[in-house]
PDB file of N, CA and C in Angstrom:
ATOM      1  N   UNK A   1       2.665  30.632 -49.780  1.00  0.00           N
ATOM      2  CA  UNK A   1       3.207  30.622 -51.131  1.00  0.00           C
ATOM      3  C   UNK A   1       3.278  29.180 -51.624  1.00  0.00           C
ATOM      4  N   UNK A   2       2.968  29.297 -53.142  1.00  0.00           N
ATOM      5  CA  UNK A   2       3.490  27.503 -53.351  1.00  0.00           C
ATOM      6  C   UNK A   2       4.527  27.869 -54.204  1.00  0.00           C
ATOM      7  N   UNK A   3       4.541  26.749 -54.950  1.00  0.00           N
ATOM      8  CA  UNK A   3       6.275  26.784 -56.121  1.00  0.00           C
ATOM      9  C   UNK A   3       6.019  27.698 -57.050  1.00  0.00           C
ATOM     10  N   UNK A   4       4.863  28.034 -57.525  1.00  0.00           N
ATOM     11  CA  UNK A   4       4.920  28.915 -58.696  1.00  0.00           C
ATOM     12  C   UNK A   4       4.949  30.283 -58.024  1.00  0.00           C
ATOM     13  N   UNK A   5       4.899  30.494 -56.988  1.00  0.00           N
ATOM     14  CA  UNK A   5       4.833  31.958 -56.052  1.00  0.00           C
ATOM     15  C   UNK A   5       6.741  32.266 -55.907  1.00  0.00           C
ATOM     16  N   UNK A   6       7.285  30.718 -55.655  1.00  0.00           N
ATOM     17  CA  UNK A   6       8.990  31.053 -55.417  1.00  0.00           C
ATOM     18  C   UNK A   6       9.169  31.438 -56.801  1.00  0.00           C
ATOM     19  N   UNK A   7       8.850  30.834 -58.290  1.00  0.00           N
ATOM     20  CA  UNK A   7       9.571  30.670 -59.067  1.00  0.00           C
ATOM     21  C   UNK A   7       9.684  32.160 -59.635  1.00  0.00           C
ATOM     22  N   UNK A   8       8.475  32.633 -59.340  1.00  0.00           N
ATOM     23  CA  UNK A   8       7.769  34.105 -59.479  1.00  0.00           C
ATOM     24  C   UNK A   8       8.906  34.866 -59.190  1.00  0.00           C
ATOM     25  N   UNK A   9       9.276  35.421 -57.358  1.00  0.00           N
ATOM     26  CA  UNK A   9      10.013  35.665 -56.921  1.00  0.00           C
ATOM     27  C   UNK A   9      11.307  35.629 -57.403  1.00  0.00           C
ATOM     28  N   UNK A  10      11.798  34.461 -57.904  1.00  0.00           N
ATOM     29  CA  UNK A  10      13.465  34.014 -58.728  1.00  0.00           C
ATOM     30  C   UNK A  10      13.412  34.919 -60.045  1.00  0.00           C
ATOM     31  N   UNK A  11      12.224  35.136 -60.176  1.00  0.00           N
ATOM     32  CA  UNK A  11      11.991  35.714 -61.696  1.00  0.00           C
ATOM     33  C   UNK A  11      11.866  37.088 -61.304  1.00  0.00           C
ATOM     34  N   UNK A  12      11.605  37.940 -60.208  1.00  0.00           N
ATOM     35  CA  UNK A  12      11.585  39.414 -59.955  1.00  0.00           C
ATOM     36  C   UNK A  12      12.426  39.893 -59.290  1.00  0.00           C
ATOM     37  N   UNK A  13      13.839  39.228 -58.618  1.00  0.00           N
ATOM     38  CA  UNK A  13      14.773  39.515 -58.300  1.00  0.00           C
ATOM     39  C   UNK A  13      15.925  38.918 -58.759  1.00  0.00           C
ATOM     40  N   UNK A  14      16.814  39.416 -57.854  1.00  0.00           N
ATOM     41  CA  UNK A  14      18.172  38.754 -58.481  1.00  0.00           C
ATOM     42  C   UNK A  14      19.046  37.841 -57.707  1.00  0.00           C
ATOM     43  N   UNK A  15      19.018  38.212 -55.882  1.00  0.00           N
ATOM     44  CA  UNK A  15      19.311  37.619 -55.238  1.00  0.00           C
ATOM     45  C   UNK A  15      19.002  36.381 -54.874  1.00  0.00           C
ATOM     46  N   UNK A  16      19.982  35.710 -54.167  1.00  0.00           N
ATOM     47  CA  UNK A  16      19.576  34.479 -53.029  1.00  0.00           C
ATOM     48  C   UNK A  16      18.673  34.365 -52.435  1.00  0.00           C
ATOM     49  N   UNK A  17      17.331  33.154 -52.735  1.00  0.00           N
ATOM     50  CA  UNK A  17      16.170  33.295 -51.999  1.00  0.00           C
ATOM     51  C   UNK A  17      16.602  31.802 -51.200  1.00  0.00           C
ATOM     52  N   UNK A  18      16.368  32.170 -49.786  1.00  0.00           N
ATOM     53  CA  UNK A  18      16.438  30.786 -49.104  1.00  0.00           C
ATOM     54  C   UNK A  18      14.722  30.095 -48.693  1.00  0.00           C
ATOM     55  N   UNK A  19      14.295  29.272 -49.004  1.00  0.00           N
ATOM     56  CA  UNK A  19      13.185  28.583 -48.600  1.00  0.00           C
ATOM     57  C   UNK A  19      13.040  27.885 -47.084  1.00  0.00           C
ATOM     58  N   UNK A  20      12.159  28.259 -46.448  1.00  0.00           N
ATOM     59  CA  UNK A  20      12.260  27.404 -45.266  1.00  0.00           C
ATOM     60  C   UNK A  20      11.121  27.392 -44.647  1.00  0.00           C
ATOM     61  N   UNK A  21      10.504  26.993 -43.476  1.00  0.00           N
ATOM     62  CA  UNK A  21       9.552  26.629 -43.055  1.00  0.00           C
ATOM     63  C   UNK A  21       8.676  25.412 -43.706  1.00  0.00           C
ATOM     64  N   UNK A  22       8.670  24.591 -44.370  1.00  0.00           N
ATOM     65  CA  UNK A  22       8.258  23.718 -45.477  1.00  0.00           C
ATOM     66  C   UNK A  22       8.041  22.026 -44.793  1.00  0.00           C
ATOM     67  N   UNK A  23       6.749  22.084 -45.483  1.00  0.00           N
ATOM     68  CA  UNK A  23       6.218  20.906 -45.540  1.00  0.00           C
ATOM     69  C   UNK A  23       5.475  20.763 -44.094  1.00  0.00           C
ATOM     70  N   UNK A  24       5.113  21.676 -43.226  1.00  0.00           N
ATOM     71  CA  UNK A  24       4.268  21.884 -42.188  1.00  0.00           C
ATOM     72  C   UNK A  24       3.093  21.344 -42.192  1.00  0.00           C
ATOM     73  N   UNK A  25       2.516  20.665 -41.889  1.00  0.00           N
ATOM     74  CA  UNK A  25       1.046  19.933 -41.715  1.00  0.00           C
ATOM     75  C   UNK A  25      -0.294  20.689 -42.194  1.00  0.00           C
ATOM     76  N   UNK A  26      -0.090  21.410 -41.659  1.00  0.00           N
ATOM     77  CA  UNK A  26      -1.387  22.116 -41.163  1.00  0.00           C
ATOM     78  C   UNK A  26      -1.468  23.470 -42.372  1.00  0.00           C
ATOM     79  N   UNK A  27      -0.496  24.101 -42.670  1.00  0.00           N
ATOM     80  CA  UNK A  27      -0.399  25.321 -43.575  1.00  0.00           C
ATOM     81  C   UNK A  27       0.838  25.422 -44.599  1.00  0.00           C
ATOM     82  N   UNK A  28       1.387  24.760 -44.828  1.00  0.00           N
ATOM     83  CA  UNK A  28       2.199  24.849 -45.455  1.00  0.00           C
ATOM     84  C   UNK A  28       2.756  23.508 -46.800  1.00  0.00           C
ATOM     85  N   UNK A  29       1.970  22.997 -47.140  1.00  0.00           N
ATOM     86  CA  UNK A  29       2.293  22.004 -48.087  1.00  0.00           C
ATOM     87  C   UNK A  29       2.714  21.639 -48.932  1.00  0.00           C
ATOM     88  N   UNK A  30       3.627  22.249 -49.371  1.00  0.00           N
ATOM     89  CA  UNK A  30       4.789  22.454 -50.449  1.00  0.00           C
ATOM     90  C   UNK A  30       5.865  21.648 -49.816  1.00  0.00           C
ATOM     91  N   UNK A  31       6.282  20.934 -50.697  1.00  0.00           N
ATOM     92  CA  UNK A  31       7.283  20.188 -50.508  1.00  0.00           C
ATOM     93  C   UNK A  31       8.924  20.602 -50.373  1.00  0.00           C
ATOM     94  N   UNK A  32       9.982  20.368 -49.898  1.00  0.00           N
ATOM     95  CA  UNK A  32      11.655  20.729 -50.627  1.00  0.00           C
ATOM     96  C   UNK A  32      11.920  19.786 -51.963  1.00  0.00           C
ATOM     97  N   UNK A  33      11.086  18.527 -52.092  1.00  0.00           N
ATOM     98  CA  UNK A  33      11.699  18.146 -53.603  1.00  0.00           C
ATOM     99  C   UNK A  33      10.629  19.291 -54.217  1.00  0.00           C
ATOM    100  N   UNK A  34       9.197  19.079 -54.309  1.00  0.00           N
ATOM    101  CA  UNK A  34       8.637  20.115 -55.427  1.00  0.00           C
ATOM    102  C   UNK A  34       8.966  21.255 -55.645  1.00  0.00           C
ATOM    103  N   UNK A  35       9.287  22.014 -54.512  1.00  0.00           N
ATOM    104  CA  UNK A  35       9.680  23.435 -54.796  1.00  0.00           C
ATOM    105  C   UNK A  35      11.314  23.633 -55.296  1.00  0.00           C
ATOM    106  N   UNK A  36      11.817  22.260 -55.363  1.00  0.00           N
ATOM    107  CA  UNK A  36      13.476  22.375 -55.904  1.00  0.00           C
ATOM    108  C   UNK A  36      13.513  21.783 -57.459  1.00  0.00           C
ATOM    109  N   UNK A  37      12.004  20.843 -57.887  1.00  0.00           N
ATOM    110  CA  UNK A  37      11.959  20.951 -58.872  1.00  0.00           C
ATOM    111  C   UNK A  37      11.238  21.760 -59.521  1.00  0.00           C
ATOM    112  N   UNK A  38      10.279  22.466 -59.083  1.00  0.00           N
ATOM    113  CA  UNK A  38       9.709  23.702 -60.041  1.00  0.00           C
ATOM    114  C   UNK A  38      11.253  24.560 -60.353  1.00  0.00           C
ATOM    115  N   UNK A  39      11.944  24.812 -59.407  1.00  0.00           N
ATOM    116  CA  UNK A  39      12.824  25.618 -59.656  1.00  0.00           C
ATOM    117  C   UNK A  39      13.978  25.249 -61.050  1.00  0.00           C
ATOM    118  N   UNK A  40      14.141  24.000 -60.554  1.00  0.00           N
ATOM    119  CA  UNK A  40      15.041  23.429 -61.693  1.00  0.00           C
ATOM    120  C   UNK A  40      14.556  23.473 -63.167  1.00  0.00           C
ATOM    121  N   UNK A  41      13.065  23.310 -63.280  1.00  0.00           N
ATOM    122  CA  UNK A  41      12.465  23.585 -64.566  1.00  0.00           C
ATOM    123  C   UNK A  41      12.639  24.946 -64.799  1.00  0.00           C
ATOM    124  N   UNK A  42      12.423  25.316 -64.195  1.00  0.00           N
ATOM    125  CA  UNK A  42      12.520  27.389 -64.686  1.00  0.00           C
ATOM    126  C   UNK A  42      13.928  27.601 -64.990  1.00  0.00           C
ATOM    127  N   UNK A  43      14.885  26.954 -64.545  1.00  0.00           N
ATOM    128  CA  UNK A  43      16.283  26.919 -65.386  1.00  0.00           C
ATOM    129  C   UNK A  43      16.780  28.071 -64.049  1.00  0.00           C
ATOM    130  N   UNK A  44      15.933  27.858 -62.215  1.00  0.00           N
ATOM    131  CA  UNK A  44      16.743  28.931 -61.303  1.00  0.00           C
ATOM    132  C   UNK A  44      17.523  28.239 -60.686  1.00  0.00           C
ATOM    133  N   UNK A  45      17.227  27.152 -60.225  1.00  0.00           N
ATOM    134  CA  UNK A  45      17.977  26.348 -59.267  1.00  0.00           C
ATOM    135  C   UNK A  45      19.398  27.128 -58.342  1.00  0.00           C
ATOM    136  N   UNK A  46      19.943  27.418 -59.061  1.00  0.00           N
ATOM    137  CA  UNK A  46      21.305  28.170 -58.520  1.00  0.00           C
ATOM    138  C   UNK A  46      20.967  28.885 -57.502  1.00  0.00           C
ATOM    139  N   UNK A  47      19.844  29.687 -57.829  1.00  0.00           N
ATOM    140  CA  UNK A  47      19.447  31.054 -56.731  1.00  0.00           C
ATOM    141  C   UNK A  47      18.776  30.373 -55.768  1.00  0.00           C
ATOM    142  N   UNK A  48      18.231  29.248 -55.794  1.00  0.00           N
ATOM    143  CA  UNK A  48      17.334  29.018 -54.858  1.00  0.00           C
ATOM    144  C   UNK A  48      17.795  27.611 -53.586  1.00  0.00           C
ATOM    145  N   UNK A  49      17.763  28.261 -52.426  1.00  0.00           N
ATOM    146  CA  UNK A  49      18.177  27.217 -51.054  1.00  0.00           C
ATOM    147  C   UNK A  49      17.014  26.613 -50.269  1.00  0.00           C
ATOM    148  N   UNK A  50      17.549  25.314 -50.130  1.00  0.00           N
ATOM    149  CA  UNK A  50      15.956  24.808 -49.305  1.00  0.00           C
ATOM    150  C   UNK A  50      16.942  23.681 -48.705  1.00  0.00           C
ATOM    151  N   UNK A  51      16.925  24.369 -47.329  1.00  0.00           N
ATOM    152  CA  UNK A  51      18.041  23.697 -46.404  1.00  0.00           C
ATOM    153  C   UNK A  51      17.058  23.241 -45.696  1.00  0.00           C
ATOM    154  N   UNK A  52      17.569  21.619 -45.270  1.00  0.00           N
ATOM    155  CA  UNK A  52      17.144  20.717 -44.345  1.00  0.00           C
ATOM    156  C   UNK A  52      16.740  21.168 -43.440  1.00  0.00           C
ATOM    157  N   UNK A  53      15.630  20.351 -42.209  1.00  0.00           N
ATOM    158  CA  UNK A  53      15.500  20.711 -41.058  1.00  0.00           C
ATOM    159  C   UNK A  53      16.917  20.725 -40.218  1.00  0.00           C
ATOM    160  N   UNK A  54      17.289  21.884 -39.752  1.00  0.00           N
ATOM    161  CA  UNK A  54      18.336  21.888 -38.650  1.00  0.00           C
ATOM    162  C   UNK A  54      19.331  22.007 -39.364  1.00  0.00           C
ATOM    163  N   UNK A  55      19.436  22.532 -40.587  1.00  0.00           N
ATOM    164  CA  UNK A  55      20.745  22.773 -41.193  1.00  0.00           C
ATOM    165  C   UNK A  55      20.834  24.596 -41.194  1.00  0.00           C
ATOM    166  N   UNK A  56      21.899  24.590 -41.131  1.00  0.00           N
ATOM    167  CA  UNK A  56      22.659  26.220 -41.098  1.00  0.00           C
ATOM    168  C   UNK A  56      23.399  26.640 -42.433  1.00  0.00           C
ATOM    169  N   UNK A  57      22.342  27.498 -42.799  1.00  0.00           N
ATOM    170  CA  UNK A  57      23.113  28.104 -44.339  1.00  0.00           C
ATOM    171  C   UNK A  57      23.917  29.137 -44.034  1.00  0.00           C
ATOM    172  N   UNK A  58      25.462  29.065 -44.611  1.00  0.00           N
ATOM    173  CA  UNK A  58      26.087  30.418 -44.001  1.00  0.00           C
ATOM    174  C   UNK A  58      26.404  31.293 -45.485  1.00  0.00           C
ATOM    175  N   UNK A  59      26.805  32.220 -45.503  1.00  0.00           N
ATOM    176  CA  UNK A  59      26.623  33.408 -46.958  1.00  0.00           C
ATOM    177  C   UNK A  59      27.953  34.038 -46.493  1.00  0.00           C
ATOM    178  N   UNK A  60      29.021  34.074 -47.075  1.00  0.00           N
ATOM    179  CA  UNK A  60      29.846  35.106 -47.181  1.00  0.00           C
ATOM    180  C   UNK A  60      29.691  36.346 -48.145  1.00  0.00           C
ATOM    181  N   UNK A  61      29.951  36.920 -47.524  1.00  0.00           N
ATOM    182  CA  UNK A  61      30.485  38.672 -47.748  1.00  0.00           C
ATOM    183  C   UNK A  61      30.615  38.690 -49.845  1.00  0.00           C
ATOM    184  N   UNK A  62      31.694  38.113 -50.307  1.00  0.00           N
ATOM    185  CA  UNK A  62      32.643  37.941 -51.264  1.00  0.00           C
ATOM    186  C   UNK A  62      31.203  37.308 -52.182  1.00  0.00           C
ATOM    187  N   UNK A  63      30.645  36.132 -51.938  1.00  0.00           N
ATOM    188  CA  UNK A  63      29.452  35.834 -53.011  1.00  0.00           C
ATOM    189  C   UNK A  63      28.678  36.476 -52.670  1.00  0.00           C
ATOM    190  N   UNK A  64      27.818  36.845 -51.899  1.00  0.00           N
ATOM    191  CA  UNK A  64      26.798  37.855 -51.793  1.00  0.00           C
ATOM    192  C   UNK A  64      26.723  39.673 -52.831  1.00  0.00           C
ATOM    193  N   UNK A  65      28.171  39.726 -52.542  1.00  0.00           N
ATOM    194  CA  UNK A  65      29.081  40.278 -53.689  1.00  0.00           C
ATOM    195  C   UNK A  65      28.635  40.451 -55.268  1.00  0.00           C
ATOM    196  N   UNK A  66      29.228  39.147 -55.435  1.00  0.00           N
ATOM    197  CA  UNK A  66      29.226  38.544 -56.692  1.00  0.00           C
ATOM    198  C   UNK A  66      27.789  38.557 -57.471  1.00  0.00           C
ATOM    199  N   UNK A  67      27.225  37.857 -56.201  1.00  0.00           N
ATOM    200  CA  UNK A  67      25.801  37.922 -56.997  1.00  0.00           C
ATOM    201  C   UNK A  67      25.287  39.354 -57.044  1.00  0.00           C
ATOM    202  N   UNK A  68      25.130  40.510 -56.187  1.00  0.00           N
ATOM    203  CA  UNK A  68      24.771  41.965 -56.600  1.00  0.00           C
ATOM    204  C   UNK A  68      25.248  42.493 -58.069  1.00  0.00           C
ATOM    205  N   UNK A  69      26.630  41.952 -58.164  1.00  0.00           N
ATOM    206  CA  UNK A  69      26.925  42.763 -59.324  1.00  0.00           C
ATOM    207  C   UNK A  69      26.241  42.359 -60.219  1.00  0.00           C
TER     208      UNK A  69
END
């Protein structure tokens, strides 16, 4: 996928999309700034996570919630 494939995605659902695997050598060349600024232009940013190498995104119950409704 590249950025216009996430922004796609932000645009056909509603939920929390987390990004990861990124910026891989060999297959994957999309960046975390490009794909956090395509997002920011599309006005999704909010919905969209692109956590560091070795970082732990945690989701409670209560926003996961929030965002369904």
């Amino acid at each position: 996928m590249d950025a216009q494939d996430v922004v796609d995605l932000l645009r056909l659902t509603q939920g929390q999309v987390v990004a990861n695997h990124l910026e891989a050598l060999s297959h994957c060349p999309v960046t975390r700034t490009g794909l956090a600024q395509a997002a920011t232009q599309a006005g999704m940013q909010a919905r969209l996570h692109v956590p560091a190498d070795g970082e732990t995104l945690t989701f409670h119950e209560a926003e996961l919630l929030m965002v369904m409704e």
